[in-house]
Protein backbone atom coordinates (compact mmCIF):
# COMPACT_ATOMS: atom_id res chain seq x y z
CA UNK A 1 -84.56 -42.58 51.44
CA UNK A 2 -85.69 -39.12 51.40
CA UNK A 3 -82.83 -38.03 49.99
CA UNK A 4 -82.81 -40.34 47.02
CA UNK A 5 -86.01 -39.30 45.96
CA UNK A 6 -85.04 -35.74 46.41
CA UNK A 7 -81.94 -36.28 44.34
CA UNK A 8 -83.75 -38.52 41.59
CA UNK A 9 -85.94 -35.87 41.14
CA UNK A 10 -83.29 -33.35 40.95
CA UNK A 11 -81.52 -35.29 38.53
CA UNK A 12 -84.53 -36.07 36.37
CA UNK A 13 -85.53 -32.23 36.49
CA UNK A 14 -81.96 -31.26 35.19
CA UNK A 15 -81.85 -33.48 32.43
CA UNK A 16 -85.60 -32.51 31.06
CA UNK A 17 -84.54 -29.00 31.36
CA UNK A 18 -81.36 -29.67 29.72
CA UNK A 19 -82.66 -31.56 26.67
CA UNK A 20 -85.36 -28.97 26.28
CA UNK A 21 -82.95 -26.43 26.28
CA UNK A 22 -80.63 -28.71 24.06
CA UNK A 23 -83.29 -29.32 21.24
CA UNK A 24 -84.72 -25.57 21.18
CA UNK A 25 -81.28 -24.14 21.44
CA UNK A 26 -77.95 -25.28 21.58
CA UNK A 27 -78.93 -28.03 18.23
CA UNK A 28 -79.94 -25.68 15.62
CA UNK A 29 -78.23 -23.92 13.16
CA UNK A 30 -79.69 -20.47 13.29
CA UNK A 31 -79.01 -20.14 16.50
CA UNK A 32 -75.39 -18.24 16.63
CA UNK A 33 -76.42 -14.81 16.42
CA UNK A 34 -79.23 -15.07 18.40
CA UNK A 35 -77.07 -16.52 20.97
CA UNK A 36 -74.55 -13.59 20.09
CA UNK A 37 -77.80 -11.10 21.65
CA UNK A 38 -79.16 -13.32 24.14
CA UNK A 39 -79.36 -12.12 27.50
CA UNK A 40 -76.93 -14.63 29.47
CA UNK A 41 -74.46 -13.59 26.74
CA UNK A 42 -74.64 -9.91 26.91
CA UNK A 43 -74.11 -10.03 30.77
CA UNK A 44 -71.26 -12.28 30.28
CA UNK A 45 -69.74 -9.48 27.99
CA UNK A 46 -71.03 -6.53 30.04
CA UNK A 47 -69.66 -7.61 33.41
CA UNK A 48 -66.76 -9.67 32.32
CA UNK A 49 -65.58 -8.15 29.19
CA UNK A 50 -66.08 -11.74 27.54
CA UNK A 51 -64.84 -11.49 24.33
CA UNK A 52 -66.89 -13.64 21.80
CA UNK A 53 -63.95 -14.18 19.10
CA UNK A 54 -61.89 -16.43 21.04
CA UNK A 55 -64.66 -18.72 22.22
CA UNK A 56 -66.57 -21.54 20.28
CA UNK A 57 -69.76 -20.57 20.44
CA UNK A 58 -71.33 -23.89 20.24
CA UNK A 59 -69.61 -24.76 23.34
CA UNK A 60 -70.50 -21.58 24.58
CA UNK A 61 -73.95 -22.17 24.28
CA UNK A 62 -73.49 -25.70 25.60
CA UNK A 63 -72.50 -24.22 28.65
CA UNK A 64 -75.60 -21.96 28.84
CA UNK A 65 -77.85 -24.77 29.04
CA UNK A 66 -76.09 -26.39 31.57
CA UNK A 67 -75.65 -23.27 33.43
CA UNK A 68 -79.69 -22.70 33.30
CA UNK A 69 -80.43 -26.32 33.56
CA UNK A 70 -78.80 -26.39 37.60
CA UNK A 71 -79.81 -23.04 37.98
CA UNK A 72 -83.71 -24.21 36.93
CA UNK A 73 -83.36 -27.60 38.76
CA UNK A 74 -81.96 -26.12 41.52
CA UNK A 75 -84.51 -23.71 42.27
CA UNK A 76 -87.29 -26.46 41.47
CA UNK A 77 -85.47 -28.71 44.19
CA UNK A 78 -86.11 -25.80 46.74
CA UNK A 79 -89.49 -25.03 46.34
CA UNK A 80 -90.38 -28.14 46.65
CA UNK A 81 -89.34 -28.69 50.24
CA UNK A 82 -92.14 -25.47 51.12
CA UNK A 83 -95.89 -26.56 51.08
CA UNK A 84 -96.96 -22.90 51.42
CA UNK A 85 -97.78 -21.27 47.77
CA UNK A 86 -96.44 -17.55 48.54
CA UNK A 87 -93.41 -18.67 50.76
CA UNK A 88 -92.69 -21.06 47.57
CA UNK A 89 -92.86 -17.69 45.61
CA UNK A 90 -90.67 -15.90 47.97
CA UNK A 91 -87.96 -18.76 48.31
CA UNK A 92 -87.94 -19.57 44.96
CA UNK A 93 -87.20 -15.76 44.02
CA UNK A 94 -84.62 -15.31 46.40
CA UNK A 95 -82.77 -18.11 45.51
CA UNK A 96 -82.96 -17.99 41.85
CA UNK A 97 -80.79 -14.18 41.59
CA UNK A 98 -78.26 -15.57 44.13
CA UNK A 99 -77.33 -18.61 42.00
CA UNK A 100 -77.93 -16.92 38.65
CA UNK A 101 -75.03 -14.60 39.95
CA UNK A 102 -72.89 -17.50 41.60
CA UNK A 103 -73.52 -19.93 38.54
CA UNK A 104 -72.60 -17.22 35.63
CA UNK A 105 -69.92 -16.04 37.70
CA UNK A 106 -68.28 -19.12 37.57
CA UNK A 107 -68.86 -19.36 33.63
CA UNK A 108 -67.12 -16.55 32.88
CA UNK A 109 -64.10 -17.41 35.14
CA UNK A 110 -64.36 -20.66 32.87
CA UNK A 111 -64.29 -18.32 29.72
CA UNK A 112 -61.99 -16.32 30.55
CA UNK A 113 -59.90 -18.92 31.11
CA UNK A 114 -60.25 -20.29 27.91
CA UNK A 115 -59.64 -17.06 26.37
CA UNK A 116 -56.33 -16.86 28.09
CA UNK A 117 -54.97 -19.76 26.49
C-alpha cells in the first residue's frame, strides 16, 4: 500500500513536471535555437560530440523533458522518504548529479544511435 502511494505520487510528479516542461518548452516555436544553447544540449555536444544536424530537434527536445522530468521526479521521490530538512538537502544533492550523469548518458547513447543510421 505504501508503495502505491509512493508510486502514484511518483507518477503524478513526472507528468506535472513533464507538461510544465512540455508547455514552456518543447511546444513553442521559438524555441530551436534556444534549445541549440541550452545547457543539457551543450553537454550532450561537449562530452559526446553530438552532432545537431542529423537529429530532429523537436524530438530532441522531447527527450529533454523526459530526461529532466525522471530526473526531477526521481529526486522528489527520494527526499521524500527523509523527514530531516538538511539530510533532505544532502540526499537530494547527491542523488540529483549521479542520475543527471546516468540519465544524459543514456540520451546520448540514444542519439548517437540515431545519428548512426
Amino acid at each position: 500500500e505504501v508503495f502505491m502511494e509512493y508510486f502514484l505520487t511518483y507518477i503524478i510528479a513526472f507528468l506535472l513536471i513533464y507538461l510544465i516542461y512540455f508547455l514552456f518548452v518543447v511546444s513553442r516555436k521559438r524555441t530551436t535555437e534556444k534549445l541549440k544553447n541550452s545547457i543539457e544540449v551543450r553537454y550532450l555536444i561537449n562530452r559526446y560530440n553530438i552532432e545537431l544536424d542529423k537529429i530532429d530537434m523537436k524530438k530532441l527536445s522531447n527527450r529533454i523533458a523526459i530526461s529532466n522530468s525522471f530526473i526531477m521526479a526521481t529526486v522528489f521521490i527520494i527526499i521524500l522518504f527523509v523527514k530531516n530538512f538538511i539530510l533532505k538537502m544532502l540526499l537530494g544533492f547527491v542523488s540529483l548529479i549521479p542520475l543527471i550523469l546516468l540519465v544524459y548518458h543514456i540520451l546520448a547513447k540514444s542519439l548517437k544511435k540515431e545519428e548512426g543510421e
